[in-house]
C-alpha atoms as a PDB file:
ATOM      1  CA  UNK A   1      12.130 -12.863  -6.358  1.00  0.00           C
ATOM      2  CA  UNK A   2      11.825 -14.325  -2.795  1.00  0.00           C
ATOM      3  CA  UNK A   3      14.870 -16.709  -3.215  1.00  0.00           C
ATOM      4  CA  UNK A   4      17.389 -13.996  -4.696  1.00  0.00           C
ATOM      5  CA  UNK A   5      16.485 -12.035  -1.411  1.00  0.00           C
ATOM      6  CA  UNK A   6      17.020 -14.942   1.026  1.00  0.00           C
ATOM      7  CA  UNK A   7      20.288 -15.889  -1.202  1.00  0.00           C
ATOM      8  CA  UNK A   8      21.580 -12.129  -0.607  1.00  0.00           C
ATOM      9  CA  UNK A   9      19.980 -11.573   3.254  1.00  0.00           C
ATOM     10  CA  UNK A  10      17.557  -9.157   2.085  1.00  0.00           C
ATOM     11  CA  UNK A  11      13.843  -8.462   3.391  1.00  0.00           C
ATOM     12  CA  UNK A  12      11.718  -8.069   0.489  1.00  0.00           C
ATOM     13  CA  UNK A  13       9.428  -4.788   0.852  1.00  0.00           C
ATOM     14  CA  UNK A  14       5.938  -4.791  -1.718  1.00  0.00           C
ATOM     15  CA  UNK A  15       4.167  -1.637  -1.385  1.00  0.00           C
ATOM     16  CA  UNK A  16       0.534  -1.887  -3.153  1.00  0.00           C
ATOM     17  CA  UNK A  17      -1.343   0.548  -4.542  1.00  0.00           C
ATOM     18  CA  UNK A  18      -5.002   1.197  -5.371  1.00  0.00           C
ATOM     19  CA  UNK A  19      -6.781   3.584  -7.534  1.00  0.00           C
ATOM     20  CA  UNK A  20      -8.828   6.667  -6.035  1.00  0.00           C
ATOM     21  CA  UNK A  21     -12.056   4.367  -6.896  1.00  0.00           C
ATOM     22  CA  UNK A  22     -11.232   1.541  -4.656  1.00  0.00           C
ATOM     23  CA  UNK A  23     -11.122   3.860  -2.122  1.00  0.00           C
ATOM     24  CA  UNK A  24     -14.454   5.565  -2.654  1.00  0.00           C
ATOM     25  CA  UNK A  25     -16.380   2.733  -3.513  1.00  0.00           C
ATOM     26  CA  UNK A  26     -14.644  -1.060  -3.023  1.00  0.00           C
ATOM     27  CA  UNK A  27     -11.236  -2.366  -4.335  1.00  0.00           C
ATOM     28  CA  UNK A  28     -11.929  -5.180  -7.248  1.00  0.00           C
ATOM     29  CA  UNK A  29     -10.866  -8.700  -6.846  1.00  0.00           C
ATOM     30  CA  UNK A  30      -7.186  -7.960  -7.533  1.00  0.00           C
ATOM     31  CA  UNK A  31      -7.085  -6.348  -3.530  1.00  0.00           C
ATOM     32  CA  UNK A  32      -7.454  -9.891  -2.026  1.00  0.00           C
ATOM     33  CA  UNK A  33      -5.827 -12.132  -4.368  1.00  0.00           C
ATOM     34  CA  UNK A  34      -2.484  -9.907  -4.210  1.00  0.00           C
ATOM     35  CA  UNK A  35      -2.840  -9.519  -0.513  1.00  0.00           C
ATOM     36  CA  UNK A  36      -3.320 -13.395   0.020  1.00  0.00           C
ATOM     37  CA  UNK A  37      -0.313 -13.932  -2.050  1.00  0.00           C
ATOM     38  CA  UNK A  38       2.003 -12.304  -0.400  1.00  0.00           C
ATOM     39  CA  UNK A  39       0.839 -13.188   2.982  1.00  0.00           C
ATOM     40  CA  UNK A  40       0.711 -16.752   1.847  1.00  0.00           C
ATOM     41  CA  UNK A  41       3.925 -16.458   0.349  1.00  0.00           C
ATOM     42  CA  UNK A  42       5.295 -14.465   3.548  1.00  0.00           C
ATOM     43  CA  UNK A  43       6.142 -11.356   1.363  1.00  0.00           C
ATOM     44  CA  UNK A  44       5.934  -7.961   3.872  1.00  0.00           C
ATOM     45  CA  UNK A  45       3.193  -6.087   2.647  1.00  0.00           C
ATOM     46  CA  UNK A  46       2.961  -2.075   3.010  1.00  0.00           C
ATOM     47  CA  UNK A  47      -0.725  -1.574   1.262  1.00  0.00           C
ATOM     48  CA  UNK A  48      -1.547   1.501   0.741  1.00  0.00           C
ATOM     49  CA  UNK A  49      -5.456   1.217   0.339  1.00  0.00           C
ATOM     50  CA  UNK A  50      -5.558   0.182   4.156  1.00  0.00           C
ATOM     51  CA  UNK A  51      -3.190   3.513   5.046  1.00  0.00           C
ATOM     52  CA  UNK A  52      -5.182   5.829   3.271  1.00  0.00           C
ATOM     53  CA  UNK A  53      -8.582   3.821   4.109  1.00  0.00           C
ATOM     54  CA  UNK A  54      -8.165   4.598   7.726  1.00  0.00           C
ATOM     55  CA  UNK A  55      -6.291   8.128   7.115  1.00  0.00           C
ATOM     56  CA  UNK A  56      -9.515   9.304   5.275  1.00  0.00           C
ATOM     57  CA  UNK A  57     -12.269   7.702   7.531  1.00  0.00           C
ATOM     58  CA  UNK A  58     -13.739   7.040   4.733  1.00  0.00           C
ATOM     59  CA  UNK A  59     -14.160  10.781   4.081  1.00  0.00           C
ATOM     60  CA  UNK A  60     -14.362  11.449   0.175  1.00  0.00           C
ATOM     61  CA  UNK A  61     -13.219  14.930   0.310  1.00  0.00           C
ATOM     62  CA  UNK A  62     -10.276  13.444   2.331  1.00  0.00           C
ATOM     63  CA  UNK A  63      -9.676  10.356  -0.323  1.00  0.00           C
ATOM     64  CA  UNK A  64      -9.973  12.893  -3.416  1.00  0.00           C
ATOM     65  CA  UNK A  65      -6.792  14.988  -1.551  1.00  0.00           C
ATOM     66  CA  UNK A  66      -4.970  12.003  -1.859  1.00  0.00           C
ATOM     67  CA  UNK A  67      -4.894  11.835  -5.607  1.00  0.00           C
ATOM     68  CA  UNK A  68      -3.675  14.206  -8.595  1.00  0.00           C
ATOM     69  CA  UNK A  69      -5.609  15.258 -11.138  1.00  0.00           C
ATOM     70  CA  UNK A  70      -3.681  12.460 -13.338  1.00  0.00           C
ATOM     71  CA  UNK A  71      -5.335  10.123 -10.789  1.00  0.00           C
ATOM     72  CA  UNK A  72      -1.780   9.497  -9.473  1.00  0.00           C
ATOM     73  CA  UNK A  73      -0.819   9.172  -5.992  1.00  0.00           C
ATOM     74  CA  UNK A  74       0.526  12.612  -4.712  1.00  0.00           C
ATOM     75  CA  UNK A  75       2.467  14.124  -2.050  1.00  0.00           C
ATOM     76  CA  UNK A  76       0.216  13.806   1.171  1.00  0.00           C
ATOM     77  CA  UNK A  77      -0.502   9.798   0.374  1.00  0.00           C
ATOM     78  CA  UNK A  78       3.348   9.069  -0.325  1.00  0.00           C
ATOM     79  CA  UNK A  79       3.641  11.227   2.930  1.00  0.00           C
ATOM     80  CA  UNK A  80       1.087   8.514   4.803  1.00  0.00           C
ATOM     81  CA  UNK A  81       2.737   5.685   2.372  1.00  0.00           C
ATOM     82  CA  UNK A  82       6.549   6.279   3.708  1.00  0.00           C
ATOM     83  CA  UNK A  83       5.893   6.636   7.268  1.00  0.00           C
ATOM     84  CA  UNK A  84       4.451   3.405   7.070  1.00  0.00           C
ATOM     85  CA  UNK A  85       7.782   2.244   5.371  1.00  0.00           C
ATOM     86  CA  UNK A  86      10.449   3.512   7.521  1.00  0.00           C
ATOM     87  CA  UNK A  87       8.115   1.948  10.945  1.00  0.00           C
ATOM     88  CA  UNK A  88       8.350  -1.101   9.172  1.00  0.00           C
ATOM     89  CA  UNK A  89      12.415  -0.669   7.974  1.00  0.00           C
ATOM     90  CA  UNK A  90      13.324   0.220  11.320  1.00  0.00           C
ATOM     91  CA  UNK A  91      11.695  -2.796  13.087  1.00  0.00           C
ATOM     92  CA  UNK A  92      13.521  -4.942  11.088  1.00  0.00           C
END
């Protein structure tokens, strides 16, 4: 993945995601591992748990707005989500 974007110029972008649970309570082992990786591996990172961590202040009202009822991200965290994308786009 990383090598066909060096060999064609291109950034590589990896947005994670987390379910509503990780939020509420803690994210599972997966969280650090996949964040290590691609900080180790010098991957940009957009993760979405630390957006909508600090968005909610840990408010679980806030957290369950941020979630569909098929426990899908919706509109207002893809709202939070992309802003953090196009910061990051344009300081490239």
């Amino acid at each position: 993945m990383m090598k066909t974007a060096n060999a064609y110029n291109q950034k590589l972008i990896i947005i994670t995601f987390n379910l509503k649970e990780d939020l509420i309570n803690k994210p599972s082992w997966r969280y650090n591992y996949i964040k290590n990786y691609l900080l180790d591996n010098n991957v940009s990172h957009i993760d979405s748990y630390k957006i909508l961590k600090e968005k909610s202040k840990n408010d679980v009202k806030e957290i369950n707005s941020y979630f569909g009822v098929d426990k899908h991200n919706n509109k207002k965290s893809f709202k939070y989500i992309v802003n953090e994308l196009v910061k990051n786009y344009k300081a490239m």
